[in-house]
C-alpha atoms as a PDB file:
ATOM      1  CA  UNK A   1       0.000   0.000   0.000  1.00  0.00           C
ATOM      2  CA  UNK A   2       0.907   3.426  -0.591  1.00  0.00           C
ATOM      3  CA  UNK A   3      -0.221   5.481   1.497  1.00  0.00           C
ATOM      4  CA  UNK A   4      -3.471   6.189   4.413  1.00  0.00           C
ATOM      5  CA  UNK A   5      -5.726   7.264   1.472  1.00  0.00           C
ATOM      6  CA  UNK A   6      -7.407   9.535   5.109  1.00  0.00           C
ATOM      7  CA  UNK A   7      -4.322  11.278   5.732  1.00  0.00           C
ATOM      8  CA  UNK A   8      -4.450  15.252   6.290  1.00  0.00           C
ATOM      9  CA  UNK A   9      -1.750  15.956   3.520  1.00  0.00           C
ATOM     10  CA  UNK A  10      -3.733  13.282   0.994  1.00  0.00           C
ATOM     11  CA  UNK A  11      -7.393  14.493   2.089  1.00  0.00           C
ATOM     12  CA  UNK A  12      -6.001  17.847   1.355  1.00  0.00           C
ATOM     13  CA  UNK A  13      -4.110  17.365  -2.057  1.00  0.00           C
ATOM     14  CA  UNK A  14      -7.408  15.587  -3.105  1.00  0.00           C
ATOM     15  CA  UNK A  15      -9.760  18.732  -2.506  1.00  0.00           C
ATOM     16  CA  UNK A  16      -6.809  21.033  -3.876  1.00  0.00           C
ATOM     17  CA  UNK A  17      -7.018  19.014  -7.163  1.00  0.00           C
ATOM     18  CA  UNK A  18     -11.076  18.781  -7.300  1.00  0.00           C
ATOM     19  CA  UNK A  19     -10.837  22.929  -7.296  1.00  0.00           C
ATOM     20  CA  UNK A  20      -9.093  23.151 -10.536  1.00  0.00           C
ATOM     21  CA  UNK A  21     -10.226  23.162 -14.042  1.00  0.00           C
ATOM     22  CA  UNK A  22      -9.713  20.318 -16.492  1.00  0.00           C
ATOM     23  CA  UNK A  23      -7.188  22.272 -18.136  1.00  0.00           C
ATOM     24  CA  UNK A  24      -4.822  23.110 -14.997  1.00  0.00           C
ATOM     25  CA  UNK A  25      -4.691  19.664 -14.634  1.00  0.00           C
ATOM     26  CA  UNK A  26      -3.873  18.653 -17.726  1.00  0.00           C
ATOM     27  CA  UNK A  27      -0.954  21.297 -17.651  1.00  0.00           C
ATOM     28  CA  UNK A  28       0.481  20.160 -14.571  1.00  0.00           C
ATOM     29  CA  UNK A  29       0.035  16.621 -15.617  1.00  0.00           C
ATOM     30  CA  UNK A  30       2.131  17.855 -18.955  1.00  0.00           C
ATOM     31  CA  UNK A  31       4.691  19.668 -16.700  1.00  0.00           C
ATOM     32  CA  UNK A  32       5.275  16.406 -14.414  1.00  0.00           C
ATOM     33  CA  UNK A  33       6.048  14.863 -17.894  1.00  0.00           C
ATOM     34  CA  UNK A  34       8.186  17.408 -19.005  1.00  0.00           C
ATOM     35  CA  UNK A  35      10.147  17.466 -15.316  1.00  0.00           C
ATOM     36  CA  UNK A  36      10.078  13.790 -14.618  1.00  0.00           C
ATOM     37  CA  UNK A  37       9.301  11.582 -17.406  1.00  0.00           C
ATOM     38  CA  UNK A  38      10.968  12.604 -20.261  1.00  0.00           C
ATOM     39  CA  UNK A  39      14.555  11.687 -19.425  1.00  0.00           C
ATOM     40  CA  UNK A  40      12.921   8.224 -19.028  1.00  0.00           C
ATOM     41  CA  UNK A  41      12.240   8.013 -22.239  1.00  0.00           C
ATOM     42  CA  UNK A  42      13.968   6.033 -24.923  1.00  0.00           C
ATOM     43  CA  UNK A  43      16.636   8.513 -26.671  1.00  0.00           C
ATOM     44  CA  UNK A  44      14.357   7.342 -30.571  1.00  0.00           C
ATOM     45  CA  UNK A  45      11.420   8.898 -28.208  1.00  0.00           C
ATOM     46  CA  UNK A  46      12.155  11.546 -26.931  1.00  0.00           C
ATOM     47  CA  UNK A  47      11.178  14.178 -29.799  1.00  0.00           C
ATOM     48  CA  UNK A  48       8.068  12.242 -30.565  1.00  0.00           C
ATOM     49  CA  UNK A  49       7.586  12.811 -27.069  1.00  0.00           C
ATOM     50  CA  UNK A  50       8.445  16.468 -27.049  1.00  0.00           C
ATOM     51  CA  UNK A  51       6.078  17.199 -30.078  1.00  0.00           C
ATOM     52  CA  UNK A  52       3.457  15.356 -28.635  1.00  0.00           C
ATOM     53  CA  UNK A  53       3.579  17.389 -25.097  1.00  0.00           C
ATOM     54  CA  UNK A  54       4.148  20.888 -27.104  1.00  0.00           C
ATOM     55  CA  UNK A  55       0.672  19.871 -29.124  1.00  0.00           C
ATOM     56  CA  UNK A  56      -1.417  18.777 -25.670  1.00  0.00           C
ATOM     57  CA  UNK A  57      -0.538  22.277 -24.488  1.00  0.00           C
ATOM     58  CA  UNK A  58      -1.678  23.745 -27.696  1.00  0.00           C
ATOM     59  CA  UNK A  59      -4.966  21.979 -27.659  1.00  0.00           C
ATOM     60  CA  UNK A  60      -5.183  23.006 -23.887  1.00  0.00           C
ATOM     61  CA  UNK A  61      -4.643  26.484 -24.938  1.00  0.00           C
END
């Protein structure tokens, strides 16, 4: 298990993220990607990768 799914920091990151539009979501969700995933990525990837990211925030915009 990961976690106390009641915990005070949890229950509260949970309300934070049922305040925000679909589209701050997705953005942050893009930005973890950018920050965290990417430099998982194969090497043959990673511009597929970057031109799919730059054209979610396009459609988000």
């Amino acid at each position: 298990m990961l976690g106390n799914i009641n915990d005070t920091t949890l229950v509260s990151l949970m309300n934070m993220i049922e305040t925000q539009s679909a589209s701050t979501l997705a953005k942050w969700a893009l930005d973890y990607v950018e920050e965290h995933v990417l430099m998982l990525c194969h090497h043959a990837f990673v511009e597929d990768m970057k031109i799919a990211i730059q054209t979610s925030r396009q459609y988000i915009n």
